[in-house]
Each structure stands twice: as C-alpha cells, then as structure tokens.
Protein backbone atom coordinates (compact mmCIF):
# COMPACT_ATOMS: atom_id res chain seq x y z
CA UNK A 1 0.00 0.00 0.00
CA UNK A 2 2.50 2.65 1.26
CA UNK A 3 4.70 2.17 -1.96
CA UNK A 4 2.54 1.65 -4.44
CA UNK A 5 1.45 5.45 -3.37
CA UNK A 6 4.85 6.49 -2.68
CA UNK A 7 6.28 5.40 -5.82
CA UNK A 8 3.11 6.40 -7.83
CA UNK A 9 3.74 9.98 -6.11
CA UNK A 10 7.04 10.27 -7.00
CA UNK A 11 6.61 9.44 -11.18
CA UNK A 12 3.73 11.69 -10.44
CA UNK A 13 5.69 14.27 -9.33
CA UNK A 14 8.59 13.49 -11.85
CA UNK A 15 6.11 14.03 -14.65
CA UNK A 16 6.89 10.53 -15.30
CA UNK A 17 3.70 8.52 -14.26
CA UNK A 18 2.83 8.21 -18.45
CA UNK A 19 5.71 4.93 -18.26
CA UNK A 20 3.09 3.32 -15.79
CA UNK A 21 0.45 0.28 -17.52
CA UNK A 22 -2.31 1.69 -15.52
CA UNK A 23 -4.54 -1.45 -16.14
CA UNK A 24 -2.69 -3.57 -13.62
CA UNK A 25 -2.36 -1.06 -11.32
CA UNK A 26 -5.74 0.23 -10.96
CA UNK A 27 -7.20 -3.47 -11.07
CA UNK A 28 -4.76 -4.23 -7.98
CA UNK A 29 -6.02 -0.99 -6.21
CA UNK A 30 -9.60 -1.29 -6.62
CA UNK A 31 -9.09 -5.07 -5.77
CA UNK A 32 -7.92 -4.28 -2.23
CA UNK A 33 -11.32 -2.40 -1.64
CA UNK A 34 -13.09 -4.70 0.92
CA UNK A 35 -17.39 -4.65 -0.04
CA UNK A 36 -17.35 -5.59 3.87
CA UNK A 37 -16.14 -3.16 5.61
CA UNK A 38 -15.44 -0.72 2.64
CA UNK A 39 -11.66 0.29 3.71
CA UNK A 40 -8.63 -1.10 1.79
CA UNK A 41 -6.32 -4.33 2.86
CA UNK A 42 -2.81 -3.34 2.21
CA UNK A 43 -2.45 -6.22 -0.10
CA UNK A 44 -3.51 -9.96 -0.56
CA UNK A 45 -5.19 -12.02 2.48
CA UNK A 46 -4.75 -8.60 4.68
CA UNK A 47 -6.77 -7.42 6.88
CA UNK A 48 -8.58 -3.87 6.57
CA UNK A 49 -7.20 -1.48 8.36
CA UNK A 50 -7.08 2.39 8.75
CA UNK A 51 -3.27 2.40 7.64
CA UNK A 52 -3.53 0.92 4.52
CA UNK A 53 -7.03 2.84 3.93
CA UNK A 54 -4.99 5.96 3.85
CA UNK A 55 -2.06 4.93 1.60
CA UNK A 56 -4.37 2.94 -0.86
CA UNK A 57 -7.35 5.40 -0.66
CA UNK A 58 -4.64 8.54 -1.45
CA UNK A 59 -3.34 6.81 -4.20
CA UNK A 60 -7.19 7.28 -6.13
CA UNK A 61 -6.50 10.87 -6.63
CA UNK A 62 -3.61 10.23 -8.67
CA UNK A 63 -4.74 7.61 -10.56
CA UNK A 64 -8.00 9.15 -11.11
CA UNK A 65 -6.25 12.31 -12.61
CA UNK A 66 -3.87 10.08 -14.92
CA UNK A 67 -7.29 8.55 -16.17
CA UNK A 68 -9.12 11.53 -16.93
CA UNK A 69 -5.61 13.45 -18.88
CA UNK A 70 -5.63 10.68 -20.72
CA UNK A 71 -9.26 10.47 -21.51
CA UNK A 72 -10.22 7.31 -20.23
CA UNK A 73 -12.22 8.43 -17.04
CA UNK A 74 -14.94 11.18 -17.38
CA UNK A 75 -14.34 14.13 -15.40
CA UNK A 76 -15.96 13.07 -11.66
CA UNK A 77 -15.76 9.93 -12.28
CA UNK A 78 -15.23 7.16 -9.90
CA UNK A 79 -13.25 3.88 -9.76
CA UNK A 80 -13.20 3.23 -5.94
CA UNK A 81 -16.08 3.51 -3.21
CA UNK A 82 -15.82 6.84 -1.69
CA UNK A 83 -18.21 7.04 0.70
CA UNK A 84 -17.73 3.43 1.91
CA UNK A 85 -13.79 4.68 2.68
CA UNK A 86 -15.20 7.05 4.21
CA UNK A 87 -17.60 5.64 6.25
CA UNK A 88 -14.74 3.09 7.32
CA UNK A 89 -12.35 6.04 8.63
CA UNK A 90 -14.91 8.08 10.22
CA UNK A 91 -15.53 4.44 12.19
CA UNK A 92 -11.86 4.30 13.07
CA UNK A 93 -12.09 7.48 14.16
CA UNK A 94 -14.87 7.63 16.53
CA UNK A 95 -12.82 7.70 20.03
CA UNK A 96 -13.95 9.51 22.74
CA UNK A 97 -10.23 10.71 23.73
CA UNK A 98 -8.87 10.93 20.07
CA UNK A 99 -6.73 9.40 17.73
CA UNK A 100 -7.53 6.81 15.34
CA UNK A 101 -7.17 2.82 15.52
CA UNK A 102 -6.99 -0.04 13.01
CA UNK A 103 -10.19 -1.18 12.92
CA UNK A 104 -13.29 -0.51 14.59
CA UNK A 105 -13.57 -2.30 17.95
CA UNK A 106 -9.65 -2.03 18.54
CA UNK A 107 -8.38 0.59 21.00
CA UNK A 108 -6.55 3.63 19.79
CA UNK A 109 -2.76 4.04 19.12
CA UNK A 110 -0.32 6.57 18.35
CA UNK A 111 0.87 4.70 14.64
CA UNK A 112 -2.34 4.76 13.75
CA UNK A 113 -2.95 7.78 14.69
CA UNK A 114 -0.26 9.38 13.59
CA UNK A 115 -1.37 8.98 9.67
C-alpha cells in the first residue's frame, strides 16, 4: 500500500507517471477495496485497516487524474467507493479521547494515529 502510493507519487511528481500500464495497477487498487467493511487491505489475504485505507485510498487521486488526462475516465468519475472509505475512517475514528485505531472495535494508538 505505502509504496505503491509512494512510488506512484514520486513518477507523479517526476512528470513521469505516463511509463506506468495503468490497467494492472488500478485493477490491484480497486481489488484491495473490501465490499465488507469498505476500507482497503494493504495487499492480498490482509486485513482492513485504517493504515492501509490511507495509503491505498490517497493513491485514487492520482490515478484518477492520470485517467481523466488521458481520456479514459470522465471528469468526476469514480473507480473506488468513496463514501464506503469514508464511512470506514470516520468508524476508526470515533474515540472519545482521540486518535484513530486499526479497525473498529480495537483501541486507539499513536501509529495509527499518527497517519
């Protein structure tokens, strides 16, 4: 999760992200979306948790806009559940003393948090 956004960043960034076969790379993304719970695993046979929601859900944005400059996603348009990530993270986030934990029903910690 957290290098598929950070390198995905970085050739954005670089101006270089055209060299990337989108196909397999947005299949793998939306394919950690769980319909469940509607956060992201950080990859294969992982759990969902609020970590990996955050790197996989950031790398959308990115991909999204690679789509649409290239003509292949209408502007607004959607490949991942939105409101299902969010409803995950505003679950994760519902502590009475702050901070943020892995999953609902887990207590809160500060690596979690700190994302």
């Amino acid at each position: 999760g957290g290098y598929t956004f950070c390198g995905l960043a970085a050739l954005s960034l670089l101006g270089a992200a055209h060299r990337l076969r989108l196909p397999p790379l947005v299949r793998w993304l939306v394919g950690r979306q769980m319909a469940h719970a509607g956060g992201f695993q950080g990859r294969t046979n992982k759990l969902v948790d609020s970590c990996y929601s955050f790197w996989q859900g950031g790398a959308f944005p990115l991909v999204q806009s690679l789509l649409q400059s290239r003509g292949e996603l209408a502007p607004g348009g959607a490949i991942y559940n939105a409101p299902a990530l969010l409803d995950y993270l505003i679950v994760c986030a519902q502590v009475a003393q702050g901070g943020l934990r892995d999953k609902p029903g887990k207590g809160r910690d500060y690596y979690h948090t700190c994302y």
